[in-house]
N, C-alpha and C. Protein backbone atom coordinates (compact mmCIF):
# COMPACT_ATOMS: atom_id res chain seq x y z
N UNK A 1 -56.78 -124.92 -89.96
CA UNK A 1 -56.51 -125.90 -90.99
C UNK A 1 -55.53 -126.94 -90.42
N UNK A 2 -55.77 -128.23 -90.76
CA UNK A 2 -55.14 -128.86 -90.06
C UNK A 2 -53.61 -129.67 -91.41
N UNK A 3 -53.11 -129.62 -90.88
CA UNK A 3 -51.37 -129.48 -91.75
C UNK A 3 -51.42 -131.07 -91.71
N UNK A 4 -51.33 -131.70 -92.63
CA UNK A 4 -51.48 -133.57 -93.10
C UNK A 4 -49.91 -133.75 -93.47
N UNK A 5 -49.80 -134.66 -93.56
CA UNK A 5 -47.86 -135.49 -93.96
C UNK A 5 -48.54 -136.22 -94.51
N UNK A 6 -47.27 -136.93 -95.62
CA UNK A 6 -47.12 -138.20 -96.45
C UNK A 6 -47.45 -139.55 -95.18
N UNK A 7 -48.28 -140.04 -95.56
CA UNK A 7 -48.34 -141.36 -94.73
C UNK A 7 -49.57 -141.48 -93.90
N UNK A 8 -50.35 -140.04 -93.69
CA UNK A 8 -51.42 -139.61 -92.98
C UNK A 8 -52.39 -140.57 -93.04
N UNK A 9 -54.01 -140.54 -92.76
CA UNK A 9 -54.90 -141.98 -93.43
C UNK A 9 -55.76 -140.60 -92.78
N UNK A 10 -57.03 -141.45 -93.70
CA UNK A 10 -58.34 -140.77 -93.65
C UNK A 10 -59.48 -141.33 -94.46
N UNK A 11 -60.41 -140.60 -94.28
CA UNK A 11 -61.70 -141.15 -95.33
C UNK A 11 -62.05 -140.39 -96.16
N UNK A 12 -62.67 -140.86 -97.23
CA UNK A 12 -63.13 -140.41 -98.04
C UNK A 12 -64.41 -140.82 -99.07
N UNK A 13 -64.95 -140.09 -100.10
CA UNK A 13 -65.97 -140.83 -100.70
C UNK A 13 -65.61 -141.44 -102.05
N UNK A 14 -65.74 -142.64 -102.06
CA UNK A 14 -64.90 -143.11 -103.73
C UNK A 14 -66.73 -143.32 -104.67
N UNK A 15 -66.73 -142.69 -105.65
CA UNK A 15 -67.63 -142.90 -106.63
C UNK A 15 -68.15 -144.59 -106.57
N UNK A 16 -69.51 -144.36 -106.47
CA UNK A 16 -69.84 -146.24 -105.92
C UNK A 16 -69.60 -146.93 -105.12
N UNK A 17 -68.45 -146.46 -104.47
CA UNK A 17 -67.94 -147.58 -103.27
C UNK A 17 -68.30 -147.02 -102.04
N UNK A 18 -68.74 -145.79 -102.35
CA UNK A 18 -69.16 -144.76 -100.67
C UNK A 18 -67.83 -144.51 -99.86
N UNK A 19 -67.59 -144.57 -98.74
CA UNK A 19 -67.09 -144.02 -97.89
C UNK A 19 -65.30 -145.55 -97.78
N UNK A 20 -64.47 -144.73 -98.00
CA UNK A 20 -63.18 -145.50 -98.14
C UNK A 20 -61.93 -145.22 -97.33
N UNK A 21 -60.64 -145.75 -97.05
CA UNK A 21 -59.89 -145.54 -96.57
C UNK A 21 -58.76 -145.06 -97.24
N UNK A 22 -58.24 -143.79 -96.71
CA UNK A 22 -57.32 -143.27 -98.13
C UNK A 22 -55.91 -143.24 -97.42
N UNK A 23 -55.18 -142.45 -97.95
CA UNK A 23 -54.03 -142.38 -96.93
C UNK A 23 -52.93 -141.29 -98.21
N UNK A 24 -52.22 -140.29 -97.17
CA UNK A 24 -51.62 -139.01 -98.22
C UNK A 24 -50.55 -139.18 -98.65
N UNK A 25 -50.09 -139.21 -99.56
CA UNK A 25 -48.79 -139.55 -100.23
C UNK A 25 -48.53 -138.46 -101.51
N UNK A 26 -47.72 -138.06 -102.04
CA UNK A 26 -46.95 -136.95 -103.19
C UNK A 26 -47.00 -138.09 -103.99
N UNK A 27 -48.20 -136.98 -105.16
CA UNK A 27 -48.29 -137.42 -106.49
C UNK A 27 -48.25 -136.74 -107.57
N UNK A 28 -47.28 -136.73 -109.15
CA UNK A 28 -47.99 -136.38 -109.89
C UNK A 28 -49.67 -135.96 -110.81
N UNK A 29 -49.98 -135.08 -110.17
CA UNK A 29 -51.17 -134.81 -110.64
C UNK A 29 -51.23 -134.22 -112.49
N UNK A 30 -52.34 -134.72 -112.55
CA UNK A 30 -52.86 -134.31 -114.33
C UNK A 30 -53.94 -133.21 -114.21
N UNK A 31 -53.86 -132.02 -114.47
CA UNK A 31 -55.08 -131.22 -114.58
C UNK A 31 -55.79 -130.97 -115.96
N UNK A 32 -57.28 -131.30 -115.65
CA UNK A 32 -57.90 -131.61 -116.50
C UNK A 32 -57.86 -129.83 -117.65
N UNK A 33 -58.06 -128.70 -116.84
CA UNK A 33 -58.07 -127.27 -117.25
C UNK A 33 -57.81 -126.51 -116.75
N UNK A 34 -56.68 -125.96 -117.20
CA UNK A 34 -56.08 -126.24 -118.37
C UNK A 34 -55.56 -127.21 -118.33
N UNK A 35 -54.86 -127.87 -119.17
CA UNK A 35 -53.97 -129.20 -119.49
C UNK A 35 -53.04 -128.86 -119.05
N UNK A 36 -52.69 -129.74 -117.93
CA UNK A 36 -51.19 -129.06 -116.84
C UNK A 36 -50.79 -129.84 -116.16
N UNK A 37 -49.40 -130.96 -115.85
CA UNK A 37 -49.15 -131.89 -115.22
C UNK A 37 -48.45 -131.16 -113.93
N UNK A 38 -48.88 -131.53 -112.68
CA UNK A 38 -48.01 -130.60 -111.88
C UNK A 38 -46.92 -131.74 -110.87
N UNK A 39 -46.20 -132.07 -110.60
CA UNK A 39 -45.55 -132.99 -109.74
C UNK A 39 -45.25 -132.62 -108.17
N UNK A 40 -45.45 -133.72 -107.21
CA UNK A 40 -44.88 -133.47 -105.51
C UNK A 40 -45.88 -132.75 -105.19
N UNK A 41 -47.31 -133.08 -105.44
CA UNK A 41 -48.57 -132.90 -104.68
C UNK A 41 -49.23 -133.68 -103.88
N UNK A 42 -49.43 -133.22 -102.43
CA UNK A 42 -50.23 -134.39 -101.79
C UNK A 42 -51.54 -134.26 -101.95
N UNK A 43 -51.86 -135.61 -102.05
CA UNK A 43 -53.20 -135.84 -102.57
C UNK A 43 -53.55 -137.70 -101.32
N UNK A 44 -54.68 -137.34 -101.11
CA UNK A 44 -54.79 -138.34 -100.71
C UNK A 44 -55.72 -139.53 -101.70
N UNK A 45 -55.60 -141.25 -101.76
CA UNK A 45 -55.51 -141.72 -102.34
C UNK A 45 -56.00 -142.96 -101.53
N UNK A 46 -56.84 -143.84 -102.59
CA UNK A 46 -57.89 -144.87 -101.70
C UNK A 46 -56.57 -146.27 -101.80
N UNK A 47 -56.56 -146.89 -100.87
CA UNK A 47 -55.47 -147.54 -100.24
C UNK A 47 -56.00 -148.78 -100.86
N UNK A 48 -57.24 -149.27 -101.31
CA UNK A 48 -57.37 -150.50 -102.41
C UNK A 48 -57.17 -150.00 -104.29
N UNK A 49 -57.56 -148.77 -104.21
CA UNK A 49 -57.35 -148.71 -105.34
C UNK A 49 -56.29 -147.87 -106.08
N UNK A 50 -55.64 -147.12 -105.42
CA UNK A 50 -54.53 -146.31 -105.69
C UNK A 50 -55.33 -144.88 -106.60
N UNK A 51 -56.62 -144.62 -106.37
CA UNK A 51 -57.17 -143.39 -107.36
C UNK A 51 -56.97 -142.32 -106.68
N UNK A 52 -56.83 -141.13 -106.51
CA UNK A 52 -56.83 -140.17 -105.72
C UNK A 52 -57.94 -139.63 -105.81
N UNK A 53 -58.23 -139.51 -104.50
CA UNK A 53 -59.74 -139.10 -104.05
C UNK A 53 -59.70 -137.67 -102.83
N UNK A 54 -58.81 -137.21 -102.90
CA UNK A 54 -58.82 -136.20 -102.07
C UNK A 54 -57.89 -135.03 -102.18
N UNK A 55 -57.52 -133.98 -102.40
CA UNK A 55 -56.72 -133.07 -102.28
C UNK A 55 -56.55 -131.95 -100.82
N UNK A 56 -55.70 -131.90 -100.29
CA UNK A 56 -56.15 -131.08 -98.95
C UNK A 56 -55.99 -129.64 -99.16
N UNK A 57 -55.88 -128.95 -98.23
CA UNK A 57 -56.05 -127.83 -98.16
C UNK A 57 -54.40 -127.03 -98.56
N UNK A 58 -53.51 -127.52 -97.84
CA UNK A 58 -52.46 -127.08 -98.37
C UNK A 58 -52.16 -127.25 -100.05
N UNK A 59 -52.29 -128.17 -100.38
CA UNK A 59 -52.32 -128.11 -101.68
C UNK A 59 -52.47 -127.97 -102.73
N UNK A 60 -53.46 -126.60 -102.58
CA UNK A 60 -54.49 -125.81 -103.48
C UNK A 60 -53.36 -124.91 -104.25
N UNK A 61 -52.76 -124.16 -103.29
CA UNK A 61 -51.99 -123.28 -103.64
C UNK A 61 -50.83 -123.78 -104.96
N UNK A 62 -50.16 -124.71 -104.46
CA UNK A 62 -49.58 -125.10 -106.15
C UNK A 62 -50.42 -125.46 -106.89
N UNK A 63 -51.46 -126.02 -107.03
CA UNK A 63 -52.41 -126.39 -108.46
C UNK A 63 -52.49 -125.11 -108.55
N UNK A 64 -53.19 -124.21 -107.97
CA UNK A 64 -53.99 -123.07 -108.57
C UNK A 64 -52.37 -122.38 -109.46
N UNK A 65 -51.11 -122.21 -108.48
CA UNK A 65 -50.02 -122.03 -109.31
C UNK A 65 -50.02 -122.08 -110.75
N UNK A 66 -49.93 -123.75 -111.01
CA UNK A 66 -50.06 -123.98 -111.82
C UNK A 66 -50.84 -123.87 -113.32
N UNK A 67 -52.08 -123.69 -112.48
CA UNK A 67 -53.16 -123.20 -113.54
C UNK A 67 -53.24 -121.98 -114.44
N UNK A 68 -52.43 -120.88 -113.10
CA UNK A 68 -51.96 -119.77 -113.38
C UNK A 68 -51.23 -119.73 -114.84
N UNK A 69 -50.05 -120.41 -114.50
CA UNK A 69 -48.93 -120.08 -115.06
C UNK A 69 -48.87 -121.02 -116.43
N UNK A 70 -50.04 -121.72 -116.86
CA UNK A 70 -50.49 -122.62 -118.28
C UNK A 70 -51.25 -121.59 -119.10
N UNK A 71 -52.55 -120.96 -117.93
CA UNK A 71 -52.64 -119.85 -118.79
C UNK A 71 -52.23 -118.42 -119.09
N UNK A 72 -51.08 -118.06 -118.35
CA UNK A 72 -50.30 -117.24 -119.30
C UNK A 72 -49.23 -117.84 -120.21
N UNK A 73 -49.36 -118.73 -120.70
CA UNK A 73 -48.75 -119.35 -121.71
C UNK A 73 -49.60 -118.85 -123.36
C-alpha cells in the first residue's frame, strides 16, 4: 500500500468529466450511512472543482471507525 501526504496529486474519475487531476488534502467528510460527520480525513479532491473524488487506503480505517461507533449509538 502505498502511504499518500497532504499535498500528494493524482487521477481520478470525476462523474462526466472522465479522468481528472486531484490532489490529497484533510477534509471534513459527511457520511451518507449512517449519518456521521467525521473530521481530518484525507481524501483526495479534483483541483478544478474542489469535490472529493477519492478516498485512499489509509483512510478507511477512521470512516469505518466511525460508522462503528454511530451505530452503537
Amino acid at each position: 500500500m502505498k502511504i499518500l501526504r497532504e499535498g500528494d496529486r493524482g487521477c481520478a474519475l470525476a462523474p462526466e468529466r472522465g479522468r481528472v487531476e486531484i490532489v490529497y488534502e484533510y477534509r471534513t467528510v459527511e457520511l451518507e450511512r449512517p449519518k456521521a460527520t467525521v473530521s481530518n480525513v484525507l481524501v483526495g479532491v479534483d483541483t478544478e472543482t474542489g469535490e472529493v473524488l477519492a478516498v485512499p487506503a489509509q483512510s478507511t480505517p477512521k470512516l469505518k471507525a466511525a460508522r462503528e461507533a454511530k451505530k452503537r449509538r
